[in-house]
N, C-alpha and C. Protein backbone atom coordinates (compact mmCIF):
# COMPACT_ATOMS: atom_id res chain seq x y z
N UNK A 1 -181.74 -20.39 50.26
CA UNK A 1 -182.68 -20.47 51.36
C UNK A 1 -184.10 -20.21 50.84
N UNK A 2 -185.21 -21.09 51.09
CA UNK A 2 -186.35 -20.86 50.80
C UNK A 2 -187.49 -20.08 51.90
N UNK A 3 -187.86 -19.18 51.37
CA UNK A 3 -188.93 -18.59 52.64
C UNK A 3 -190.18 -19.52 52.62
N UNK A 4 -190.92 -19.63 53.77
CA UNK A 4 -192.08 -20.16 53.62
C UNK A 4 -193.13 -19.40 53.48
N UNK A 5 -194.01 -19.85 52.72
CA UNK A 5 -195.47 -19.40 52.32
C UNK A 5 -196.39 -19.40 52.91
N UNK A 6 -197.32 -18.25 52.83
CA UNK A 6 -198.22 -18.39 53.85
C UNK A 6 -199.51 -18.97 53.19
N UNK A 7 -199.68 -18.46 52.18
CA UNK A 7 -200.68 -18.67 51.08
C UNK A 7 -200.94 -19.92 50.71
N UNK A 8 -201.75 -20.66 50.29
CA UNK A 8 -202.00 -21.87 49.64
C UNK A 8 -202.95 -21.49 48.03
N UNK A 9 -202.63 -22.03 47.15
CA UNK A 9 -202.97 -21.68 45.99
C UNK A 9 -203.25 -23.43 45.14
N UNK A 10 -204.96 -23.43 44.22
CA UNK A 10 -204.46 -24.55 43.81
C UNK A 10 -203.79 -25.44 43.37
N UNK A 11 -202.85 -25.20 43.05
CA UNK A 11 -201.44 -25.39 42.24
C UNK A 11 -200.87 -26.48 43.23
N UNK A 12 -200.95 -25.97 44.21
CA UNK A 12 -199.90 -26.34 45.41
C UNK A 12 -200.71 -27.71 45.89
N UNK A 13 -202.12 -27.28 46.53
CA UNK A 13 -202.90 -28.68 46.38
C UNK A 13 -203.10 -29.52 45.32
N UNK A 14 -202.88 -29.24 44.49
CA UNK A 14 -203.08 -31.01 43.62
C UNK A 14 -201.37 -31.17 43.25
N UNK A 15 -200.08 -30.43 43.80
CA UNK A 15 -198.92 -31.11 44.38
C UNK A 15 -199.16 -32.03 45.19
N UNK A 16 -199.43 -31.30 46.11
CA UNK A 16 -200.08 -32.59 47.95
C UNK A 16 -200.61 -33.38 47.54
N UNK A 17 -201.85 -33.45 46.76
CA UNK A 17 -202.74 -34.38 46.71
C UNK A 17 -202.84 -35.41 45.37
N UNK A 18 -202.11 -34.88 44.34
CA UNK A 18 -202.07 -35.98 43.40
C UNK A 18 -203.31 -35.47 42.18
N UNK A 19 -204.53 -34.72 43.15
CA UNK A 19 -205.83 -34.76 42.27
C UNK A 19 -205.59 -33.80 41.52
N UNK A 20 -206.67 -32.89 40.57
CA UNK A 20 -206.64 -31.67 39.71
C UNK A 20 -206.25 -30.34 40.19
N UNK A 21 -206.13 -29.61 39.12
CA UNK A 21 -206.17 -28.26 39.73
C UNK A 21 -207.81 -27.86 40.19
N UNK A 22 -208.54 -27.96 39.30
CA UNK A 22 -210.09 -27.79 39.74
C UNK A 22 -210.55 -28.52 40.80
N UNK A 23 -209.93 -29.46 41.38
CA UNK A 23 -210.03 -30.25 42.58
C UNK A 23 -209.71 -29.61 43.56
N UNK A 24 -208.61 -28.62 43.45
CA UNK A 24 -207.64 -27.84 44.57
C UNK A 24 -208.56 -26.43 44.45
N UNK A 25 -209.18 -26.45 43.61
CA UNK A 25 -209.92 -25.04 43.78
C UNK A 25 -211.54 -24.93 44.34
N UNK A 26 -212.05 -26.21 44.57
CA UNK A 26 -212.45 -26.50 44.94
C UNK A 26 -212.68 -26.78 46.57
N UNK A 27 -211.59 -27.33 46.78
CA UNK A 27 -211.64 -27.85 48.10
C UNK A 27 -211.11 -25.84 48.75
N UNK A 28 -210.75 -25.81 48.21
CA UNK A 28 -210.14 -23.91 48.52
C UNK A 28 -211.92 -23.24 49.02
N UNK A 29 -212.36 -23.70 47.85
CA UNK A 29 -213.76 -23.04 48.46
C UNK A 29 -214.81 -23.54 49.48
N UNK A 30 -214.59 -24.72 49.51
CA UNK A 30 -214.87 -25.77 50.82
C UNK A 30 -214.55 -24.68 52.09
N UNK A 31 -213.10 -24.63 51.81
CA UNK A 31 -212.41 -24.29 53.36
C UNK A 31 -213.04 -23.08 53.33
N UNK A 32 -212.26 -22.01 52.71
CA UNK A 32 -213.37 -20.68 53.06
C UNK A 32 -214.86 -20.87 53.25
N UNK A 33 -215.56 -21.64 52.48
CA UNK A 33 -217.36 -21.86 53.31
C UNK A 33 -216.98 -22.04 55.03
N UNK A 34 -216.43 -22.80 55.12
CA UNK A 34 -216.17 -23.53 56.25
C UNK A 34 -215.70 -22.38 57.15
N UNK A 35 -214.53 -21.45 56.81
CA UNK A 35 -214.47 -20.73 57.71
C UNK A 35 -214.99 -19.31 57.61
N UNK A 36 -215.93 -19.39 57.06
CA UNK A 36 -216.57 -17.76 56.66
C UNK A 36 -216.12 -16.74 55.76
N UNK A 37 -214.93 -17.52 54.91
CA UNK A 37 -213.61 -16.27 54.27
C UNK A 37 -214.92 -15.66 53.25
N UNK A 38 -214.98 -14.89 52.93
CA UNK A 38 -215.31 -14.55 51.17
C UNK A 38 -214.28 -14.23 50.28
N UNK A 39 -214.96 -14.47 49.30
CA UNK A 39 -214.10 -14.66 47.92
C UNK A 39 -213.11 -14.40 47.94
N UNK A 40 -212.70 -13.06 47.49
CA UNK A 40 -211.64 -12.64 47.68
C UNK A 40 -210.72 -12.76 48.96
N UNK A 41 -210.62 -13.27 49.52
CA UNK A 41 -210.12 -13.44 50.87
C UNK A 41 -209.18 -14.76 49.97
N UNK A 42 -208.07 -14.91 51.01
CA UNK A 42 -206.88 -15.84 50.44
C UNK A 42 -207.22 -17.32 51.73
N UNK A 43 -206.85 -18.39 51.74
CA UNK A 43 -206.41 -19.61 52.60
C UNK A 43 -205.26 -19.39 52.59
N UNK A 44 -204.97 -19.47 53.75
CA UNK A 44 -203.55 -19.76 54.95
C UNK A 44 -203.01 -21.06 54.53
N UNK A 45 -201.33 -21.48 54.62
CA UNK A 45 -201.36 -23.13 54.95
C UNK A 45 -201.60 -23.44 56.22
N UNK A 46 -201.81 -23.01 57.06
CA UNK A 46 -201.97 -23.64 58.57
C UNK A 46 -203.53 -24.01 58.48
N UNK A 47 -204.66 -22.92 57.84
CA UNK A 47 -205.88 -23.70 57.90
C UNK A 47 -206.20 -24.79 56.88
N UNK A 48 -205.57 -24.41 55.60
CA UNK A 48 -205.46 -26.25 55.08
C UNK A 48 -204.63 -26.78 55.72
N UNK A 49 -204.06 -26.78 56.46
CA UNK A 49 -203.33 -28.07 57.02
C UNK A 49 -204.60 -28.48 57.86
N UNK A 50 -205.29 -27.69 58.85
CA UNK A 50 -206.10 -28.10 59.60
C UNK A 50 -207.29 -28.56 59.47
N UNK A 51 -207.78 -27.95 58.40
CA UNK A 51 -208.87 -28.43 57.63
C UNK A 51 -208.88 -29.80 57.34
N UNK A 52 -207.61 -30.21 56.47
CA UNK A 52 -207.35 -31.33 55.85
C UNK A 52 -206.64 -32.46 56.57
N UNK A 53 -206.18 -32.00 57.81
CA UNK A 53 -205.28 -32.90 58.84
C UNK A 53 -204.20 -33.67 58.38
N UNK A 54 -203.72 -32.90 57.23
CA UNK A 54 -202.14 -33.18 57.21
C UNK A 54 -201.54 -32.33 57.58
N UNK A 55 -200.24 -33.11 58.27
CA UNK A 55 -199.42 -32.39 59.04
C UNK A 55 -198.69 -30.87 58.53
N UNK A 56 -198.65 -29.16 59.02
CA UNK A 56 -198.18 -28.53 58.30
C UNK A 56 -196.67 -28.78 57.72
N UNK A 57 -195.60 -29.62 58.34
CA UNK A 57 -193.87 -29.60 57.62
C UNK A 57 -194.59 -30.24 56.71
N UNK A 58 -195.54 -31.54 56.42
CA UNK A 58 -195.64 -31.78 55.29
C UNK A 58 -196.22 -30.66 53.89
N UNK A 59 -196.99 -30.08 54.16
CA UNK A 59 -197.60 -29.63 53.04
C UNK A 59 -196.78 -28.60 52.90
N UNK A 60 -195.79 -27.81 53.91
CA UNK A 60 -194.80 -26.87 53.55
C UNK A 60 -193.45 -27.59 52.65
N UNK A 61 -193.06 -29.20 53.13
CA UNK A 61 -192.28 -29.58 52.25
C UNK A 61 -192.61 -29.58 50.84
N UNK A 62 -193.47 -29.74 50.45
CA UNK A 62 -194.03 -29.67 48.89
C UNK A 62 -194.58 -28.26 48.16
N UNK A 63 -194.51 -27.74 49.40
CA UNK A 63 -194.53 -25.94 48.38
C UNK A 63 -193.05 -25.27 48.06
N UNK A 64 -193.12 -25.18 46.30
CA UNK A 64 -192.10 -24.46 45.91
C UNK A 64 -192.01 -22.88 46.19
């Protein structure tokens, strides 16, 4: 049984997306601008999902 993740890490985005890891770390800092996080603060998958408007079962199917 796999638990689901709450976390999103670049790793996981350039799974989803095909692009780099520096691509996924990137867009990581996008979203936190976007939602006020600072640095140290983590992204959720529900706000990349929302951010990015793919569906969350998808981006949870592709996290190990």
């Amino acid at each position: 049984m796999r638990t689901e993740r709450i976390i999103i890490y670049p790793k996981d985005i350039q799974r989803i997306t095909g692009k780099s890891e520096r691509y996924g770390r990137l867009l990581l800092k996008r979203i936190k601008d976007r939602l006020g996080k600072e640095d140290h603060q983590f992204v959720t998958v529900d706000e990349f999902s929302t951010y990015t408007g793919i569906k969350i079962e998808q981006v949870n199917e592709r996290l190990i």
